[in-house]
C-alpha atoms as a PDB file:
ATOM      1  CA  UNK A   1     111.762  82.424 123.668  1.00  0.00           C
ATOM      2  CA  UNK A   2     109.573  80.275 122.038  1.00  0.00           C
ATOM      3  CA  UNK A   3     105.613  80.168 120.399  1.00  0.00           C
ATOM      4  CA  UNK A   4     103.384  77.241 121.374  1.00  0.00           C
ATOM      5  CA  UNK A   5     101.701  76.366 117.840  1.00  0.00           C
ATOM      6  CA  UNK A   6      98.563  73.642 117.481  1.00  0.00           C
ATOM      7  CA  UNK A   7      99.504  71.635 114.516  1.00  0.00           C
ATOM      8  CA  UNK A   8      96.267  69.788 112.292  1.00  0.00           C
ATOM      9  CA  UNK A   9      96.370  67.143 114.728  1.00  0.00           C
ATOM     10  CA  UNK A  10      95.648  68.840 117.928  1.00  0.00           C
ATOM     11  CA  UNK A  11      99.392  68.490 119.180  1.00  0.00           C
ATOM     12  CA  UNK A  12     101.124  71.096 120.270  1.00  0.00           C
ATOM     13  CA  UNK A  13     104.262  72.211 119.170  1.00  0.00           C
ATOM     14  CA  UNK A  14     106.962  74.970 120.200  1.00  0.00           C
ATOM     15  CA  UNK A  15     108.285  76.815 117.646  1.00  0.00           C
ATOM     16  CA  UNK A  16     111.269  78.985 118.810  1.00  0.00           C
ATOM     17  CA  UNK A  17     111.565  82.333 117.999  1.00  0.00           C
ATOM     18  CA  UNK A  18     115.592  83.778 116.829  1.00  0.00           C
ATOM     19  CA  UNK A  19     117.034  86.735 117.846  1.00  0.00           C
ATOM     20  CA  UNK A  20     119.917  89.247 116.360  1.00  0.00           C
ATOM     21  CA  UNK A  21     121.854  90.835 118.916  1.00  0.00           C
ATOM     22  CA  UNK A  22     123.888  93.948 117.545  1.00  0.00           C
ATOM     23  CA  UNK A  23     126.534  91.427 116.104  1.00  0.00           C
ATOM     24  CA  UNK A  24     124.688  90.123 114.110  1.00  0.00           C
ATOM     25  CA  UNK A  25     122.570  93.036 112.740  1.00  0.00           C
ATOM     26  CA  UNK A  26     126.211  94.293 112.260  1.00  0.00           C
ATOM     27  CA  UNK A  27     127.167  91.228 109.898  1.00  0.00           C
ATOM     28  CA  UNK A  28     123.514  91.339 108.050  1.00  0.00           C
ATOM     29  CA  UNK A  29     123.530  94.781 107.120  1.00  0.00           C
ATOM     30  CA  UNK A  30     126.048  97.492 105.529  1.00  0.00           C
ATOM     31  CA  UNK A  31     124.549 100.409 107.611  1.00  0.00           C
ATOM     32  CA  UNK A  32     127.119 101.733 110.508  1.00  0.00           C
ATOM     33  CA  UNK A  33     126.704 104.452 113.430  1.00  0.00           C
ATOM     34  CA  UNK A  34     125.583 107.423 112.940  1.00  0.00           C
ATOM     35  CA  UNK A  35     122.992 105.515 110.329  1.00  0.00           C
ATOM     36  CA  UNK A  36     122.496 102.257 111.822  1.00  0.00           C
ATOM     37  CA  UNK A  37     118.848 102.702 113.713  1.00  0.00           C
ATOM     38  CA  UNK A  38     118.405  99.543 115.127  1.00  0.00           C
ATOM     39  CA  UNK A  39     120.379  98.001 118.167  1.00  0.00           C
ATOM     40  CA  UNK A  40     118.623  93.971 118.119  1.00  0.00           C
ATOM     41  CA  UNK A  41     116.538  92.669 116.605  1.00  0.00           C
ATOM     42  CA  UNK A  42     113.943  89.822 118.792  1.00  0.00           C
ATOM     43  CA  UNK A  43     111.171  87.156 117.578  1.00  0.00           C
ATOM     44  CA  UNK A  44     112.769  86.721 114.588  1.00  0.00           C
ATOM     45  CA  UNK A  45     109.768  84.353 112.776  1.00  0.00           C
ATOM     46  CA  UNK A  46     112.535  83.068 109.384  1.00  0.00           C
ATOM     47  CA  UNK A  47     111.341  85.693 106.797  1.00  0.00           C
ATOM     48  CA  UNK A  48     107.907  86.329 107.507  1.00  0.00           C
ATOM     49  CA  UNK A  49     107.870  88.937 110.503  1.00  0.00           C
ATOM     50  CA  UNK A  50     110.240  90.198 113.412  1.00  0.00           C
ATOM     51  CA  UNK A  51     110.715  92.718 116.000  1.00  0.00           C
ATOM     52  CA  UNK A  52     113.783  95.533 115.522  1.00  0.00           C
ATOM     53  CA  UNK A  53     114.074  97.637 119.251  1.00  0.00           C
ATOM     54  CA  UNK A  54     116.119 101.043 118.944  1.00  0.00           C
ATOM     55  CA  UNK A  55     116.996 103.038 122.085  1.00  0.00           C
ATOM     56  CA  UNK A  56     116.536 106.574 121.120  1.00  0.00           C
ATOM     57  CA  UNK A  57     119.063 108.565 123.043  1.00  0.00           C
ATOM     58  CA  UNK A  58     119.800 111.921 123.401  1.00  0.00           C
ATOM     59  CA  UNK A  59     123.545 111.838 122.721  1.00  0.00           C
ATOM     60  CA  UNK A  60     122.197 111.016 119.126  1.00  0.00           C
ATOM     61  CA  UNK A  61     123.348 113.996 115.916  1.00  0.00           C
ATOM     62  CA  UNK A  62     120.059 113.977 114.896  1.00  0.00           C
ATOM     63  CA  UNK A  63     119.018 115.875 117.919  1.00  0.00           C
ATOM     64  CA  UNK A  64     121.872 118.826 117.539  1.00  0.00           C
ATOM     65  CA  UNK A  65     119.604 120.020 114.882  1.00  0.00           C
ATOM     66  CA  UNK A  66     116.360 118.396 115.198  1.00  0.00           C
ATOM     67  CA  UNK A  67     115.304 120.855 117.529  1.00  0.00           C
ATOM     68  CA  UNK A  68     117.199 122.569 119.816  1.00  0.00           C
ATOM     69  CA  UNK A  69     115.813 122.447 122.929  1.00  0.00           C
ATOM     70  CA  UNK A  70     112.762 120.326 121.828  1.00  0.00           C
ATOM     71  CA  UNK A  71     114.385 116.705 120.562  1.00  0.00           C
ATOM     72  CA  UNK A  72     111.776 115.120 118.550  1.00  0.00           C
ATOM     73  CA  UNK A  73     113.699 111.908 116.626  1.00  0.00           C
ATOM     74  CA  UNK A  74     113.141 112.527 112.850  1.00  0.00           C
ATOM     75  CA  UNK A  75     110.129 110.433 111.248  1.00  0.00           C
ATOM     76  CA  UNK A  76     111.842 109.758 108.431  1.00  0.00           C
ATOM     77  CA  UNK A  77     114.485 107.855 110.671  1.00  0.00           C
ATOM     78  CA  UNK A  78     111.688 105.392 112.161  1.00  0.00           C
ATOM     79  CA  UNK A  79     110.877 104.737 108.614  1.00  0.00           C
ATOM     80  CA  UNK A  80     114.683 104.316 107.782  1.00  0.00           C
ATOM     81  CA  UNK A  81     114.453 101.631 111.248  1.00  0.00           C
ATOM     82  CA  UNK A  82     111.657  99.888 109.745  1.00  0.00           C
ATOM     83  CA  UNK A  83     113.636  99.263 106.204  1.00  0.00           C
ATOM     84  CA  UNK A  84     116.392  98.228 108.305  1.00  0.00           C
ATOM     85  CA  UNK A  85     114.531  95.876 110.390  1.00  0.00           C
ATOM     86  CA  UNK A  86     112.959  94.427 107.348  1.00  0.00           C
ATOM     87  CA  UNK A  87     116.610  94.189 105.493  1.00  0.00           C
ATOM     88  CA  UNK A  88     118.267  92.255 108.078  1.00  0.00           C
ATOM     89  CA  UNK A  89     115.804  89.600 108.474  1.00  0.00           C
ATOM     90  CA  UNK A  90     115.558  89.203 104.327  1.00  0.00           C
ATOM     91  CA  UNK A  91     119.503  89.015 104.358  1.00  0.00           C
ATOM     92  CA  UNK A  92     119.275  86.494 107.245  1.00  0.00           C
ATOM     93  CA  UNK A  93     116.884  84.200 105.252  1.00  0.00           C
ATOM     94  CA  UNK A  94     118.831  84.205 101.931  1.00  0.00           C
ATOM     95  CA  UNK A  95     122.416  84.018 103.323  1.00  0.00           C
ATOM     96  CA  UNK A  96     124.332  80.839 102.984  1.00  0.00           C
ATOM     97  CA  UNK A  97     128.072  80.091 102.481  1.00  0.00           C
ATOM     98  CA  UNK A  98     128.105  81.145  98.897  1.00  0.00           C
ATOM     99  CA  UNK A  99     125.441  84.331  98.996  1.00  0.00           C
ATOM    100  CA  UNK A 100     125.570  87.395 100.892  1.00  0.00           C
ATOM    101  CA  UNK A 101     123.770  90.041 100.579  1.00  0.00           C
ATOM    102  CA  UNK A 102     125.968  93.813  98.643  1.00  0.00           C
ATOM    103  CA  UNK A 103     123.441  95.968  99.393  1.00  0.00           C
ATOM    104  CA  UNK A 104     120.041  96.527 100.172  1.00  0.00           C
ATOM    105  CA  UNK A 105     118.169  99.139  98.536  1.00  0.00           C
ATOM    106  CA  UNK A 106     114.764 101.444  99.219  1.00  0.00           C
ATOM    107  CA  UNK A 107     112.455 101.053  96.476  1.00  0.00           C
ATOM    108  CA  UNK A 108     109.221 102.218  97.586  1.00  0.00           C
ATOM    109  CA  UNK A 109     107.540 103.953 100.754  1.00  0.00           C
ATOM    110  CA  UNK A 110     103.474 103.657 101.105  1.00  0.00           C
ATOM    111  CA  UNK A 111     100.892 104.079 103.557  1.00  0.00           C
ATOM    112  CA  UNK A 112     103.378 106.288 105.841  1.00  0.00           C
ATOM    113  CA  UNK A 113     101.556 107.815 108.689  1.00  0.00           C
ATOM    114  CA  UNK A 114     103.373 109.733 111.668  1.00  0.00           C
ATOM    115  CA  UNK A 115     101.125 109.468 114.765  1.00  0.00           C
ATOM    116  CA  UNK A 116     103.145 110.486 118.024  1.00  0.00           C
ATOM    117  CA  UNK A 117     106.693 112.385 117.991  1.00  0.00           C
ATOM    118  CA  UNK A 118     109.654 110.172 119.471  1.00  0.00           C
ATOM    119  CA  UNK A 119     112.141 111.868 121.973  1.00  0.00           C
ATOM    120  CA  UNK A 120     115.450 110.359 123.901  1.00  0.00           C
ATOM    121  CA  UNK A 121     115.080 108.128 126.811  1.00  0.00           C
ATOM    122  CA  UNK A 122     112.050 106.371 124.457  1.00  0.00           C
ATOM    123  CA  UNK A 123     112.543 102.921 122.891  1.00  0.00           C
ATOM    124  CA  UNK A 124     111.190 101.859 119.383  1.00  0.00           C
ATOM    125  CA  UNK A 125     109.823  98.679 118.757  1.00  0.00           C
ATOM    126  CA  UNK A 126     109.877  98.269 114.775  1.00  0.00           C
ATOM    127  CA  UNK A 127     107.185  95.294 113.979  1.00  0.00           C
ATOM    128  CA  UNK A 128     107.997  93.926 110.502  1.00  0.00           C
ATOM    129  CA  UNK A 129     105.568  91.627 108.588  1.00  0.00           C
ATOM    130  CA  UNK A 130     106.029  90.130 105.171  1.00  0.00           C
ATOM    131  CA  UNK A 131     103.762  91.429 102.641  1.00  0.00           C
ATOM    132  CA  UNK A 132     104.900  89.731  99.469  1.00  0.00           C
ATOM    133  CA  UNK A 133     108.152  88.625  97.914  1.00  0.00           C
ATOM    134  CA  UNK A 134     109.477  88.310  94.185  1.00  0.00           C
ATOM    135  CA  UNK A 135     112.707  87.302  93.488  1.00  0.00           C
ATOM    136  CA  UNK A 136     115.045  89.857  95.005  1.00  0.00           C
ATOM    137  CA  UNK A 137     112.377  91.950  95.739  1.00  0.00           C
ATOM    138  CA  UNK A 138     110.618  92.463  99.511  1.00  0.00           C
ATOM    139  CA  UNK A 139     107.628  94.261 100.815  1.00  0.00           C
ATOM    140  CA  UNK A 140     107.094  94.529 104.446  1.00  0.00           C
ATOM    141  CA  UNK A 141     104.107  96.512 106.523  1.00  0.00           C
ATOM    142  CA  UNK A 142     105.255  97.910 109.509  1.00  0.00           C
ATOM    143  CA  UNK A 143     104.752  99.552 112.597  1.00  0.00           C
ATOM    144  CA  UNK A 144     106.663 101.868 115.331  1.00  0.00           C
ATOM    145  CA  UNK A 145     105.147 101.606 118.537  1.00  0.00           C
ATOM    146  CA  UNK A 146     107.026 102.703 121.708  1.00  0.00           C
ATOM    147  CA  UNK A 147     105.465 100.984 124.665  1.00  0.00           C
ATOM    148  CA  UNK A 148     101.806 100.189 123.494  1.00  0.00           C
ATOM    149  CA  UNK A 149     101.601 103.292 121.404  1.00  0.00           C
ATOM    150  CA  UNK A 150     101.844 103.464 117.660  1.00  0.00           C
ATOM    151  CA  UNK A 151     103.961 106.175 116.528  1.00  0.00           C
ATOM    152  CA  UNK A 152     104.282 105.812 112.827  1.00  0.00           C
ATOM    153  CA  UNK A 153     103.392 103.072 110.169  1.00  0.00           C
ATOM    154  CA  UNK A 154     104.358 102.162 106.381  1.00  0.00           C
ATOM    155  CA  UNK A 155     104.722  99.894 103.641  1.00  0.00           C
ATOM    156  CA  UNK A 156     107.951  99.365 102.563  1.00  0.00           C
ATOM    157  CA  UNK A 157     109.696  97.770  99.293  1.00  0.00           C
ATOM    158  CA  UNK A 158     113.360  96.347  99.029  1.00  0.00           C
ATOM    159  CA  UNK A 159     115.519  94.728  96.547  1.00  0.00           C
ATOM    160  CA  UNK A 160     118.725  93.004  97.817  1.00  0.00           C
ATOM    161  CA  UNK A 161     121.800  92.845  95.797  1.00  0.00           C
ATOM    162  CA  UNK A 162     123.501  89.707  96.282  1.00  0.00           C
ATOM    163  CA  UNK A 163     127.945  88.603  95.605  1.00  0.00           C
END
């Protein structure tokens, strides 16, 4: 997958995209099943924006409770998908031989909207972009969308703990 790009002097250029198949979202981030809500992430642009895809199934515990006999996936779990998106991309750009990333930690939630309810059988596309960045610190806006619809939206904040 790859982005055709017009540099200053009119030449194009194709600037490929990375991806993060469930591997590797495995090795980036400490989450695991039940609490890991994304299963790849795609267009993977180095630290500045990406694209996390969950399947939403109904074989999920969230839905034993969250409601019986109307599933509706919990909003605070997109938001949790977003951060997670965001996270694994941050701990992708920093990583080298010598750092990895201990932990990654909420530290603020802005801007959150819920638009549209989620059920099984949909799938979540979590679009990340880079706000700002200060030392450990990350801020990301992002959206939910499942097909072309936009289900929920925030700003988020992280800081990254590092070996």
């Amino acid at each position: 997958m790859g982005e055709i790009l017009r540099e200053a002097g009119g030449q194009d250029v194709r600037q490929e995209l990375a991806s993060a198949d469930i591997q590797k979202v495995l090795e980036l981030l400490p989450h695991r099943y039940p609490f890991l809500m994304i299963d790849r992430i795609v267009e993977i642009d180095g630290d500045k924006s990406c694209i996390g895809i969950k399947n939403v199934t109904i074989n999920e515990p969230q839905f034993t409770g969250h409601f019986p006999g109307l599933p509706v996936f919990p909003g605070v779990l997109l938001i949790e998908g977003m951060a997670q998106t965001a996270g694994a991309i941050c701990c992708r750009h920093i990583m080298t031989d010598e750092v990895r990333t201990k932990q990654v930690f909420f530290m603020t939630i802005d801007k959150c909207k819920f638009r549209r309810p989620v059920v099984p059988g949909d799938t979540v596309r979590y679009h990340m972009t880079k706000i700002s960045q200060r030392k450990t610190m990350w801020w990301f806006r992002g959206e939910a969308r499942v097909g072309d619809v936009l289900v929920a939206q925030a700003e988020i904040g992280a800081m990254l703990v590092t070996e």
